[in-house]
PDB file of N, CA and C in Angstrom:
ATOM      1  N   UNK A   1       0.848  -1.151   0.000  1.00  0.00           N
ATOM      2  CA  UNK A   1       0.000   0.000   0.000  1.00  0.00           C
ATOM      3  C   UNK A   1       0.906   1.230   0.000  1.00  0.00           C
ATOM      4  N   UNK A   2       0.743   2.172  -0.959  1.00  0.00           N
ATOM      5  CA  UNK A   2       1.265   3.029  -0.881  1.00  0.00           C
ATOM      6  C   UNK A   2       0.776   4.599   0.114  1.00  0.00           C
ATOM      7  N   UNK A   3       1.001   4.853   0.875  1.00  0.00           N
ATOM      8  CA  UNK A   3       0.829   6.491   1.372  1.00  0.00           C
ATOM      9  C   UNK A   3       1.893   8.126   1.214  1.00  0.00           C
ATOM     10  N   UNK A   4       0.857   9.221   1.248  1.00  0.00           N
ATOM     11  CA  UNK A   4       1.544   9.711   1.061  1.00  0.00           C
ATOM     12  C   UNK A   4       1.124  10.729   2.320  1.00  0.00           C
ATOM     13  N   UNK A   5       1.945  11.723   3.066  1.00  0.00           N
ATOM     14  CA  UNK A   5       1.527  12.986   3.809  1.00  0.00           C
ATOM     15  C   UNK A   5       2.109  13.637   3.905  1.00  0.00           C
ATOM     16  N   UNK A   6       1.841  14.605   4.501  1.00  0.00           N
ATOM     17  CA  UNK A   6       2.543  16.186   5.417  1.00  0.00           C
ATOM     18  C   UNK A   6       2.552  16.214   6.437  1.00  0.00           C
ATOM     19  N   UNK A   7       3.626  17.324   7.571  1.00  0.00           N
ATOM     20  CA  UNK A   7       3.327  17.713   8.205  1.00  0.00           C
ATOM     21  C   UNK A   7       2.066  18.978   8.009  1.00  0.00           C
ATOM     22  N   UNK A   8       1.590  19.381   9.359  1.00  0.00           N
ATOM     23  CA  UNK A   8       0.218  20.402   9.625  1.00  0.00           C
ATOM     24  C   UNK A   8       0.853  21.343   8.262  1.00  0.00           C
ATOM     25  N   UNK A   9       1.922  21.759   8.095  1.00  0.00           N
ATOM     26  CA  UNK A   9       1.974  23.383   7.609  1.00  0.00           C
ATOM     27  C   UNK A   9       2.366  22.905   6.299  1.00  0.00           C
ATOM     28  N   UNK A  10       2.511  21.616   6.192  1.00  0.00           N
ATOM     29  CA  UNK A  10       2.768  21.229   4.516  1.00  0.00           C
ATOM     30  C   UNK A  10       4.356  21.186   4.120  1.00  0.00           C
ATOM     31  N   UNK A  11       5.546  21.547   4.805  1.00  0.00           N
ATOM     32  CA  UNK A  11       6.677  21.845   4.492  1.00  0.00           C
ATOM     33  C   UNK A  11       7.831  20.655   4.583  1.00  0.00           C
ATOM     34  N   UNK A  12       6.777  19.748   5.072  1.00  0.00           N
ATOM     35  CA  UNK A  12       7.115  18.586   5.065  1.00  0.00           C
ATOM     36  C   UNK A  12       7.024  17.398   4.346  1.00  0.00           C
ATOM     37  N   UNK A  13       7.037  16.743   3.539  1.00  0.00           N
ATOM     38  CA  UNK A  13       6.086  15.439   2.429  1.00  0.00           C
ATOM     39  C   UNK A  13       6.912  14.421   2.739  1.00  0.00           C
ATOM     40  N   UNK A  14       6.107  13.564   2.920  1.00  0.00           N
ATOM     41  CA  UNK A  14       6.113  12.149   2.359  1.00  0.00           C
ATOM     42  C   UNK A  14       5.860  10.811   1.352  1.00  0.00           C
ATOM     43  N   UNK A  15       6.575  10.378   1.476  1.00  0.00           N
ATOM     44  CA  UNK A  15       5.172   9.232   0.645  1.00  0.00           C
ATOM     45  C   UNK A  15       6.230   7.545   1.055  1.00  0.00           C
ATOM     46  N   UNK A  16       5.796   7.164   1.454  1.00  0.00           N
ATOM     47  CA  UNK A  16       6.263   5.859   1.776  1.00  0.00           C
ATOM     48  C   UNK A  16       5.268   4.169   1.015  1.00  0.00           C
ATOM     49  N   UNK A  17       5.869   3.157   0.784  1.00  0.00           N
ATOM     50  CA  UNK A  17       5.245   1.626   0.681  1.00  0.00           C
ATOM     51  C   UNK A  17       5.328   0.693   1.781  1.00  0.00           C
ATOM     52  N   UNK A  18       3.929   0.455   1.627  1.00  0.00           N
ATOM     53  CA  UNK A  18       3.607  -0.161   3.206  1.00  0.00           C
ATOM     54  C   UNK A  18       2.829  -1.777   3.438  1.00  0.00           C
ATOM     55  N   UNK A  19       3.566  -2.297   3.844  1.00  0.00           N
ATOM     56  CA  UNK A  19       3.074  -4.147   3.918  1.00  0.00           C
ATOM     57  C   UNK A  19       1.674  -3.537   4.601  1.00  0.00           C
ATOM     58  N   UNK A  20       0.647  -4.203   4.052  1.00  0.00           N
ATOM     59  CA  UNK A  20      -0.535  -3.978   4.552  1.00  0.00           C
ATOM     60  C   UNK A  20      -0.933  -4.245   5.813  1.00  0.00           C
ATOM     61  N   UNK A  21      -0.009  -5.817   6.552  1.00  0.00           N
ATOM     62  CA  UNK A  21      -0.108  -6.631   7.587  1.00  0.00           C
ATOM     63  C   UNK A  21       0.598  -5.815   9.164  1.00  0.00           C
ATOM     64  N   UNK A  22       1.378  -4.668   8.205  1.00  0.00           N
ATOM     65  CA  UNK A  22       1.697  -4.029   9.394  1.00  0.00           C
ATOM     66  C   UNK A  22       1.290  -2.655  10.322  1.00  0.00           C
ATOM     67  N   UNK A  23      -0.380  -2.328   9.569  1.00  0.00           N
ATOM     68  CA  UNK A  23      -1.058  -1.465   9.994  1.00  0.00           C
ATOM     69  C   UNK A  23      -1.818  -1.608  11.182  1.00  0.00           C
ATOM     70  N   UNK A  24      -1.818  -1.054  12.252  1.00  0.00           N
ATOM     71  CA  UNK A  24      -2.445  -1.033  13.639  1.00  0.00           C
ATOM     72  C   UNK A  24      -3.448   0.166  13.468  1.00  0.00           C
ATOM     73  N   UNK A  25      -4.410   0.069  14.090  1.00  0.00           N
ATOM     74  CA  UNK A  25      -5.147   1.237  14.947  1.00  0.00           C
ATOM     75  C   UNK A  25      -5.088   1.201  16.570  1.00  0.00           C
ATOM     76  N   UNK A  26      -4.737   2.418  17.067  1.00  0.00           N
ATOM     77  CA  UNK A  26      -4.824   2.879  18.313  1.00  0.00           C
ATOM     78  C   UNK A  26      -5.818   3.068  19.024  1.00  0.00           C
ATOM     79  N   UNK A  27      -6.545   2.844  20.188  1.00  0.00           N
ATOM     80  CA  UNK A  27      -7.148   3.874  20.808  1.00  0.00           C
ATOM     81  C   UNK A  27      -7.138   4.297  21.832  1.00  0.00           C
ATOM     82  N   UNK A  28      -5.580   4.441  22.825  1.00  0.00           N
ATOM     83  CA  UNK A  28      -5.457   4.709  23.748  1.00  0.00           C
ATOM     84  C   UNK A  28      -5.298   6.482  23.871  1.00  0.00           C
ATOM     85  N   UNK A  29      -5.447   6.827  24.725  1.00  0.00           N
ATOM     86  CA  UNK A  29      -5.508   8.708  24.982  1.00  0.00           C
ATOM     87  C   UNK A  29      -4.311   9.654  24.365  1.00  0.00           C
ATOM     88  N   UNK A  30      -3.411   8.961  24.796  1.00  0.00           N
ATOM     89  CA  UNK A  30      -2.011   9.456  23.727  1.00  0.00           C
ATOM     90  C   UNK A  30      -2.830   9.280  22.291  1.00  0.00           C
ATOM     91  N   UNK A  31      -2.539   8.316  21.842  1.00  0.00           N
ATOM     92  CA  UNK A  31      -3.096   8.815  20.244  1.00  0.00           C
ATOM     93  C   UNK A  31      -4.712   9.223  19.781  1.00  0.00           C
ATOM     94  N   UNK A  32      -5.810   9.346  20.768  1.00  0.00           N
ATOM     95  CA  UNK A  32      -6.425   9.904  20.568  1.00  0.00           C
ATOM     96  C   UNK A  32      -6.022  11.742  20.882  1.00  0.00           C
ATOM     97  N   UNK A  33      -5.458  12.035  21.399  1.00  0.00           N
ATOM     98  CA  UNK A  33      -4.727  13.646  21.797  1.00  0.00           C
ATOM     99  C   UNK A  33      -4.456  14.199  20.265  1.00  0.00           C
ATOM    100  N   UNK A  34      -3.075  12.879  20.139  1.00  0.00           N
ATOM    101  CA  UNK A  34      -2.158  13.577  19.015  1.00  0.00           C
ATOM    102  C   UNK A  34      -3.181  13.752  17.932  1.00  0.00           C
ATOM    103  N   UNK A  35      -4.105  12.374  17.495  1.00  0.00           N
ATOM    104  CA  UNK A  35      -4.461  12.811  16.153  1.00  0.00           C
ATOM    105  C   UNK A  35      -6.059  13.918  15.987  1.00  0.00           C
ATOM    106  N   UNK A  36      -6.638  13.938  16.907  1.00  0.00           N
ATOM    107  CA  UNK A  36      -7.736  14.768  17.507  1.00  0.00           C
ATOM    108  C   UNK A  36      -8.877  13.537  16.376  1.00  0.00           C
ATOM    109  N   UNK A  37      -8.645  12.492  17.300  1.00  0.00           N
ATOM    110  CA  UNK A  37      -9.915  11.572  16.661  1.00  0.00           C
ATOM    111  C   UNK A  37     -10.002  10.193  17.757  1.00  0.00           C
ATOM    112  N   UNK A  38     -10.738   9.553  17.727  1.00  0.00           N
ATOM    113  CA  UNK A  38     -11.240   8.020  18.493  1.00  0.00           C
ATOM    114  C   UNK A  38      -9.695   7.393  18.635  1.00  0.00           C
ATOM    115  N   UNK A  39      -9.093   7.283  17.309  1.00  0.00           N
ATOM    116  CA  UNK A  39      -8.095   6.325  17.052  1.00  0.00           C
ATOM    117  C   UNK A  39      -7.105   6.832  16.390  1.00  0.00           C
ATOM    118  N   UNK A  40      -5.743   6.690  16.049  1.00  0.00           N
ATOM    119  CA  UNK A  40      -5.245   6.338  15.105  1.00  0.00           C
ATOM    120  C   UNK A  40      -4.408   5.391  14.517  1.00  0.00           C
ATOM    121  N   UNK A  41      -4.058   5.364  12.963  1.00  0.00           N
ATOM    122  CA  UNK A  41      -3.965   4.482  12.069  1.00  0.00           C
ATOM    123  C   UNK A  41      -2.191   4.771  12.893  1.00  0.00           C
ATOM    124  N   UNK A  42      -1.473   3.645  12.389  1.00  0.00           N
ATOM    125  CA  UNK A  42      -0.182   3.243  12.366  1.00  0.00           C
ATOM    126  C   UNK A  42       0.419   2.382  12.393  1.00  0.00           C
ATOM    127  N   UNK A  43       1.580   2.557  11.552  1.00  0.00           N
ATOM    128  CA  UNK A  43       2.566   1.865  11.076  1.00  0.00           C
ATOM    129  C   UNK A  43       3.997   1.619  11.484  1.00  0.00           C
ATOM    130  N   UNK A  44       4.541   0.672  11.349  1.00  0.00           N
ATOM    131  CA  UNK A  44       6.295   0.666  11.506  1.00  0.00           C
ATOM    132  C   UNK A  44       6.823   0.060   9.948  1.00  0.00           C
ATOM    133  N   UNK A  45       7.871   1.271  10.382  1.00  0.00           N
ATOM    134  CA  UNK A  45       8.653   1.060   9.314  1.00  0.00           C
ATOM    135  C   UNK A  45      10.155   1.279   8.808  1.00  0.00           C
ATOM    136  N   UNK A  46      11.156   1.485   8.137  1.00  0.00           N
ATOM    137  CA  UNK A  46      12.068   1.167   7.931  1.00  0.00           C
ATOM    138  C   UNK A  46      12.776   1.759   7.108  1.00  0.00           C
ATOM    139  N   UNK A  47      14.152   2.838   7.278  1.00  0.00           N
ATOM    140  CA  UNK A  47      14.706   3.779   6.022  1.00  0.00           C
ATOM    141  C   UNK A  47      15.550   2.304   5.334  1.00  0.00           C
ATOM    142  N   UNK A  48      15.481   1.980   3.895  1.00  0.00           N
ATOM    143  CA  UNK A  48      16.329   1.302   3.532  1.00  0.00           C
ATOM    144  C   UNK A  48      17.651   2.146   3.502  1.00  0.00           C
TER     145      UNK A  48
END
């Protein structure tokens, strides 16, 4: 799976490829804070 993002102000980009098997959702208070939602999505991953 491919993704792509920013940081908030945009000055940042990404885009990374992602084993599908290694996507989690959160829903403990830390990552409900950071992402201002129920949950969030995440991944680990790896600079070749």
């Amino acid at each position: 799976m491919k993704i792509c993002g920013s940081c908030f102000c945009g000055e940042i980009e990404y885009t990374a490829e992602l084993q599908t098997e290694a996507v989690a959702i959160c829903h403990c208070r830390g990552c409900q804070i950071l992402s201002g939602s129920a949950f969030r999505c995440d991944t680990r991953g790896h600079q070749p």
